[in-house]
C-alpha atoms as a PDB file:
ATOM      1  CA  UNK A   1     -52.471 -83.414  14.101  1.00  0.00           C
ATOM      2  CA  UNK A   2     -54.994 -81.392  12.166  1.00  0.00           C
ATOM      3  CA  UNK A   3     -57.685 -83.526  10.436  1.00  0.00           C
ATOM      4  CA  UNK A   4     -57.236 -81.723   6.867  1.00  0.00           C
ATOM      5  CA  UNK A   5     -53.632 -82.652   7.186  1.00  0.00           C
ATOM      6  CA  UNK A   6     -53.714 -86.092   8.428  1.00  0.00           C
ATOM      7  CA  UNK A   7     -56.021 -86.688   5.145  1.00  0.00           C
ATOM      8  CA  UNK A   8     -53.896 -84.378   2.296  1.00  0.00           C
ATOM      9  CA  UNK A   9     -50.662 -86.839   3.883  1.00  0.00           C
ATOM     10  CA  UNK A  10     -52.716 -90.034   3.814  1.00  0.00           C
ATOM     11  CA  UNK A  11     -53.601 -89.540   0.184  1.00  0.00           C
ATOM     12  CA  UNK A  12     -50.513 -88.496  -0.289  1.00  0.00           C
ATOM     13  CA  UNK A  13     -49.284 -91.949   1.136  1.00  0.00           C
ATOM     14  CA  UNK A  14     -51.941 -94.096  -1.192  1.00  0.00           C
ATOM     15  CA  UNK A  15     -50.967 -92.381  -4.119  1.00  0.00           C
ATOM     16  CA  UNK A  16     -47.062 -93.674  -3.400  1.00  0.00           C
ATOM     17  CA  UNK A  17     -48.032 -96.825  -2.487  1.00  0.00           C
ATOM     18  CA  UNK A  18     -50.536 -97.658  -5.814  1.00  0.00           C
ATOM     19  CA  UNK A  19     -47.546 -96.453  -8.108  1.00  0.00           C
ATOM     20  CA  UNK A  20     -44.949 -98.562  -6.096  1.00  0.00           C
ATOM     21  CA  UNK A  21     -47.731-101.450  -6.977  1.00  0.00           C
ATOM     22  CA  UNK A  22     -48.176-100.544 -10.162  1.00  0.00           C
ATOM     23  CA  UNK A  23     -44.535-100.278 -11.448  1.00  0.00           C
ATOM     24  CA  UNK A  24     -43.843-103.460  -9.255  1.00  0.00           C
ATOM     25  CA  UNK A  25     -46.529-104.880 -11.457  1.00  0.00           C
ATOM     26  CA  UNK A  26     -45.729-103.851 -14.624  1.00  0.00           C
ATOM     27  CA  UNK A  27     -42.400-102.105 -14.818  1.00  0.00           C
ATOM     28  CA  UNK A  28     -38.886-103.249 -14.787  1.00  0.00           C
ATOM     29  CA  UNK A  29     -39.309-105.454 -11.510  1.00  0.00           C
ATOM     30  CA  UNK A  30     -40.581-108.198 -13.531  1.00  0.00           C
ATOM     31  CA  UNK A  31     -36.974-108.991 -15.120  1.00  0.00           C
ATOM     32  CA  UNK A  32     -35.720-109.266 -11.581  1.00  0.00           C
ATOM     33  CA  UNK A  33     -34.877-112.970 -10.636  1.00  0.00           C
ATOM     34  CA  UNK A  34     -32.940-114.726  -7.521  1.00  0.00           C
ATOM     35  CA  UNK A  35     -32.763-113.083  -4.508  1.00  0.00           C
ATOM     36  CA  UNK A  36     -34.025-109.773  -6.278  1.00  0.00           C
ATOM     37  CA  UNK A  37     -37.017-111.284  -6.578  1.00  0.00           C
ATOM     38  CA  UNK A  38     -37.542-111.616  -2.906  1.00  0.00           C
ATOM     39  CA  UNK A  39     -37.171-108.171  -2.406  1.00  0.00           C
ATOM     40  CA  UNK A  40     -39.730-107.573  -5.042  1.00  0.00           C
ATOM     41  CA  UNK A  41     -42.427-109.542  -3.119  1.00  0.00           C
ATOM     42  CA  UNK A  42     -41.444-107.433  -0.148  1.00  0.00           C
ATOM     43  CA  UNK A  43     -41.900-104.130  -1.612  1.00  0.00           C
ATOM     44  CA  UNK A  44     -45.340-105.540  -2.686  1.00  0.00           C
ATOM     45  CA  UNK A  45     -46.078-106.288   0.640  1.00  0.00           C
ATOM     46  CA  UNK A  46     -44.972-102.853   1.804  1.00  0.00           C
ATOM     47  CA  UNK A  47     -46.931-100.698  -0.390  1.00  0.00           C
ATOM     48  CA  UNK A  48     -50.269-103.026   0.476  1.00  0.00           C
ATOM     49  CA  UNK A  49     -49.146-101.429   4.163  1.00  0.00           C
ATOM     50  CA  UNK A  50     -48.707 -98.216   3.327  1.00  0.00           C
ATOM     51  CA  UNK A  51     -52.412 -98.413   1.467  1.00  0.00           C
ATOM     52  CA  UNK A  52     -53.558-100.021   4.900  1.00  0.00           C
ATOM     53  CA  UNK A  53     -51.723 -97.296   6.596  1.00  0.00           C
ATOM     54  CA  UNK A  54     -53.088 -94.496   4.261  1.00  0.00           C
ATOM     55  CA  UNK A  55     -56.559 -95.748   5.403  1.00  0.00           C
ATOM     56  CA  UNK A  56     -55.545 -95.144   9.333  1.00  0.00           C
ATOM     57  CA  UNK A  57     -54.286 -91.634   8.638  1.00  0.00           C
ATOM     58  CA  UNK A  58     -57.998 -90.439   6.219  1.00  0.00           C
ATOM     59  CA  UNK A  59     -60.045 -92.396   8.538  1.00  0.00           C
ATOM     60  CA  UNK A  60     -58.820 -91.957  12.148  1.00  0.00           C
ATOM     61  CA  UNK A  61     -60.543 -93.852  14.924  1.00  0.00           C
ATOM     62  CA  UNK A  62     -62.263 -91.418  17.129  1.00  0.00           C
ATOM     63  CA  UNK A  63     -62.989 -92.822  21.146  1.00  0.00           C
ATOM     64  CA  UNK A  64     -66.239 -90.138  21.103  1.00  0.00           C
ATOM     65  CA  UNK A  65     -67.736 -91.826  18.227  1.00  0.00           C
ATOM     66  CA  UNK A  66     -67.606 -95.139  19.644  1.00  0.00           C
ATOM     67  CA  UNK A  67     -68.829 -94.704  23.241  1.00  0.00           C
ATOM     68  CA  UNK A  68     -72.389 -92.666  22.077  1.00  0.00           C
ATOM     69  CA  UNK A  69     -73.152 -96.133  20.263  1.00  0.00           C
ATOM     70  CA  UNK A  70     -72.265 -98.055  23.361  1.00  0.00           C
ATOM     71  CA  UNK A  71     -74.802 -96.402  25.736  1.00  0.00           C
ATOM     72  CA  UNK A  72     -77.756 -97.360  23.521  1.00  0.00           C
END
């Protein structure tokens, strides 16, 4: 995958996942009680992945970069 696009998407992906926090947070979710709640805590959970995710797709781990620091 191209490098520019890998970055626009993972962006793309921490934007999604800081409003999913963020509405989790402060929106309507707080109301939610019972069982709904669990699935509250679980979408919390999922958008700190997708940030974690995000972070994989702007920053990918290159194998070059990492074997020019191993030879010195």
């Amino acid at each position: 995958m191209n490098l520019g696009l890998r970055r626009t998407l993972g962006v793309a992906v921490v934007l999604v996942g800081i409003t999913l926090a963020a509405w989790l947070v402060f929106g309507s979710a707080q109301d939610w009680e019972g069982g709904m709640r669990w699935l509250r805590h679980g979408l919390a959970l999922g958008s700190l992945g997708m940030v974690g995710f995000a972070a994989r797709l702007i920053f990918p781990d290159t194998q070059s970069g990492l074997s020019d620091t191993a030879s010195d």
